[in-house]
Protein backbone atom coordinates (compact mmCIF):
# COMPACT_ATOMS: atom_id res chain seq x y z
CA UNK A 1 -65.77 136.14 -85.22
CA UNK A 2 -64.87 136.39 -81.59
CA UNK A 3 -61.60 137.99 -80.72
CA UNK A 4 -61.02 135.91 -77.44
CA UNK A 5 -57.52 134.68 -76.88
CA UNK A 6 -57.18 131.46 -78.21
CA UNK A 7 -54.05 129.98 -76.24
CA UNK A 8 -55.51 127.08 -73.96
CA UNK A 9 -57.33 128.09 -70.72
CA UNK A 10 -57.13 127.16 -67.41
CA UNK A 11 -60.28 125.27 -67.59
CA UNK A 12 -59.73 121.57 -66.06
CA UNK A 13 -59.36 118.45 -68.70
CA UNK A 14 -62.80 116.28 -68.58
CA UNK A 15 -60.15 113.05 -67.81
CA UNK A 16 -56.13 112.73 -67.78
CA UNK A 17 -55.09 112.07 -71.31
CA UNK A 18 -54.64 108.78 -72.29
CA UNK A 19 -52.34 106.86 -73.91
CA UNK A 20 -51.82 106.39 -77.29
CA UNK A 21 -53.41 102.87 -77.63
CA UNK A 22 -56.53 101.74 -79.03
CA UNK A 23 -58.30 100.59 -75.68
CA UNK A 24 -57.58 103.97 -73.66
CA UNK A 25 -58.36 106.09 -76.96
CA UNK A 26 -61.63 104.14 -77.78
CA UNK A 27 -62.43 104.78 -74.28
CA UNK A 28 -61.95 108.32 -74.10
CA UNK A 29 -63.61 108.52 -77.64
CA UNK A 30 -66.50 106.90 -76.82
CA UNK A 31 -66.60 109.19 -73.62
CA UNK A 32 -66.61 112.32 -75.73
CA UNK A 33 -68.50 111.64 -78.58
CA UNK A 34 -70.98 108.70 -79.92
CA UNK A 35 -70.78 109.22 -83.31
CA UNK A 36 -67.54 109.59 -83.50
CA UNK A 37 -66.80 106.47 -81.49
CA UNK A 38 -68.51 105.06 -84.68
CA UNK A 39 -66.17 106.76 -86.85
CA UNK A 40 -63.10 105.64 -84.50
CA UNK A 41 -63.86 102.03 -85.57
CA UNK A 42 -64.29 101.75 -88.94
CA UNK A 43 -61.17 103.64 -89.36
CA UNK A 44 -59.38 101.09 -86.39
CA UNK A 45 -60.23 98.30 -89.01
CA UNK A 46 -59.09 100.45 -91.97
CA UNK A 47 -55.73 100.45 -90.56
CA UNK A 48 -55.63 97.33 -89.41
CA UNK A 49 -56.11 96.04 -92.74
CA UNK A 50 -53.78 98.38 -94.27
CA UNK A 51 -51.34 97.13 -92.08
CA UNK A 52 -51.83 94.13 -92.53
CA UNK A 53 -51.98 93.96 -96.28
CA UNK A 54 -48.54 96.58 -96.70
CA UNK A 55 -46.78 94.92 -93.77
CA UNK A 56 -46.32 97.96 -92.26
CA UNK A 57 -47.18 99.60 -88.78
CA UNK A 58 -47.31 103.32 -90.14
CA UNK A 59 -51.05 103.12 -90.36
CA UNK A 60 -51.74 101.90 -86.53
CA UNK A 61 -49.33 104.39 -85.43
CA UNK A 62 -51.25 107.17 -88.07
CA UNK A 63 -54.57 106.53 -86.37
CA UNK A 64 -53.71 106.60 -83.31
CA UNK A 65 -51.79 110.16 -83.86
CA UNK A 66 -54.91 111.34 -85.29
CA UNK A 67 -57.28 110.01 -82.48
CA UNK A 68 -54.81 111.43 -80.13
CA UNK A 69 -54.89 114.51 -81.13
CA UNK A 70 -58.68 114.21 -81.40
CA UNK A 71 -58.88 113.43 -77.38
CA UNK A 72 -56.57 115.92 -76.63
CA UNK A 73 -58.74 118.46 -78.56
CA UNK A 74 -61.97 117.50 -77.12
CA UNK A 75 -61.07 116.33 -73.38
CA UNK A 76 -61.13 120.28 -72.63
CA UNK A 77 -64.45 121.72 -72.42
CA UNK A 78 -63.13 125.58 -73.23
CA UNK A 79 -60.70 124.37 -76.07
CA UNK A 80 -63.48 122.26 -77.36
CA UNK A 81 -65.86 124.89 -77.47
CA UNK A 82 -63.29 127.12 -79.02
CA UNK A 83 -62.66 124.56 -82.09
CA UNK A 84 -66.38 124.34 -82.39
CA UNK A 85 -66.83 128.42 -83.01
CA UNK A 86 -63.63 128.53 -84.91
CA UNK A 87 -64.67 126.05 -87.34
CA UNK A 88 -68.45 127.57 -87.64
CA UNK A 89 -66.46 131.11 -88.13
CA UNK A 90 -64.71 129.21 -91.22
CA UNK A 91 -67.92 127.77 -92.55
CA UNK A 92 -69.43 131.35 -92.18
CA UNK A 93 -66.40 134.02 -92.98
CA UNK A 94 -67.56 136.70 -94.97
CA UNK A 95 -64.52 137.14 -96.95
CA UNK A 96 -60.74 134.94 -97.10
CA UNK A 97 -59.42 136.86 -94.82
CA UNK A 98 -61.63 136.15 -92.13
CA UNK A 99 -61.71 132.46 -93.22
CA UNK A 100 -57.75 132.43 -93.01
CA UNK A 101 -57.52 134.05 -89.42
CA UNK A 102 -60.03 131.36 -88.03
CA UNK A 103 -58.04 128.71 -89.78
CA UNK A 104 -54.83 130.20 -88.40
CA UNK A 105 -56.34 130.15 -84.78
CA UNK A 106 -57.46 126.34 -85.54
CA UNK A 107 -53.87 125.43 -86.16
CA UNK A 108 -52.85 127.01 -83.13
CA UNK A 109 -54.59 124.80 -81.08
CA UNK A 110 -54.35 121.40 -83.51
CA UNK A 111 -50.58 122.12 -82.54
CA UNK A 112 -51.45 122.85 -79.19
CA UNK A 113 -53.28 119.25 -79.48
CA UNK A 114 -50.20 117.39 -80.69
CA UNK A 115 -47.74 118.10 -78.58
CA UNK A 116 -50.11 117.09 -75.38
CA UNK A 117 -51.08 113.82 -77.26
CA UNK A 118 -47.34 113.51 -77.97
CA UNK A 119 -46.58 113.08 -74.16
């Protein structure tokens, strides 16, 4: 597992980040990612029908917290690249403890990741 600091870098964002509404995030989504622009809508109708059917707006406002936080991960190449090896060093530790320390580092930036997509 690499031992590079894991705090964001300097490295510039690939676009501002957008707000939290389902036209800018499907946007920057589908800018990132393909298949996960695929994955953004079928959960976008998910909700929708949740919300619909319980009345409620919790599950817009869920998704588009998650998808958020998805941008903000993804919209940096360095951080990007560091979730990437972080999550391969999970899927590969060779004992807990290395599997905890890469999952530690991956909350580090998931927080890092809300509080940008929370404004």
């Amino acid at each position: 597992m690499s031992t590079q600091p894991i705090e964001d870098s300097h490295d510039e964002p690939l676009f501002p980040m957008p707000p939290l509404t389902e036209q800018a995030l499907r946007v920057a989504v589908r800018s990132l990612d393909l298949g996960a622009a695929v994955r953004f809508e079928e959960e976008f109708h998910s909700a929708w029908q949740e919300a619909v059917q319980t009345d409620s707006t919790v599950p817009m406002h869920t998704f588009l917290h998650r998808w958020g936080v998805f941008v903000a991960l993804r919209r940096h190449p360095d951080r990007a690249r560091r979730l990437h090896e972080l999550e391969a060093a999970v899927a590969d530790a060779p004992s807990i403890e290395d599997a905890r320390r890469a999952s530690a580092q991956i909350g580090v930036l998931l927080d890092a990741a809300r509080r940008e997509a929370a404004g």
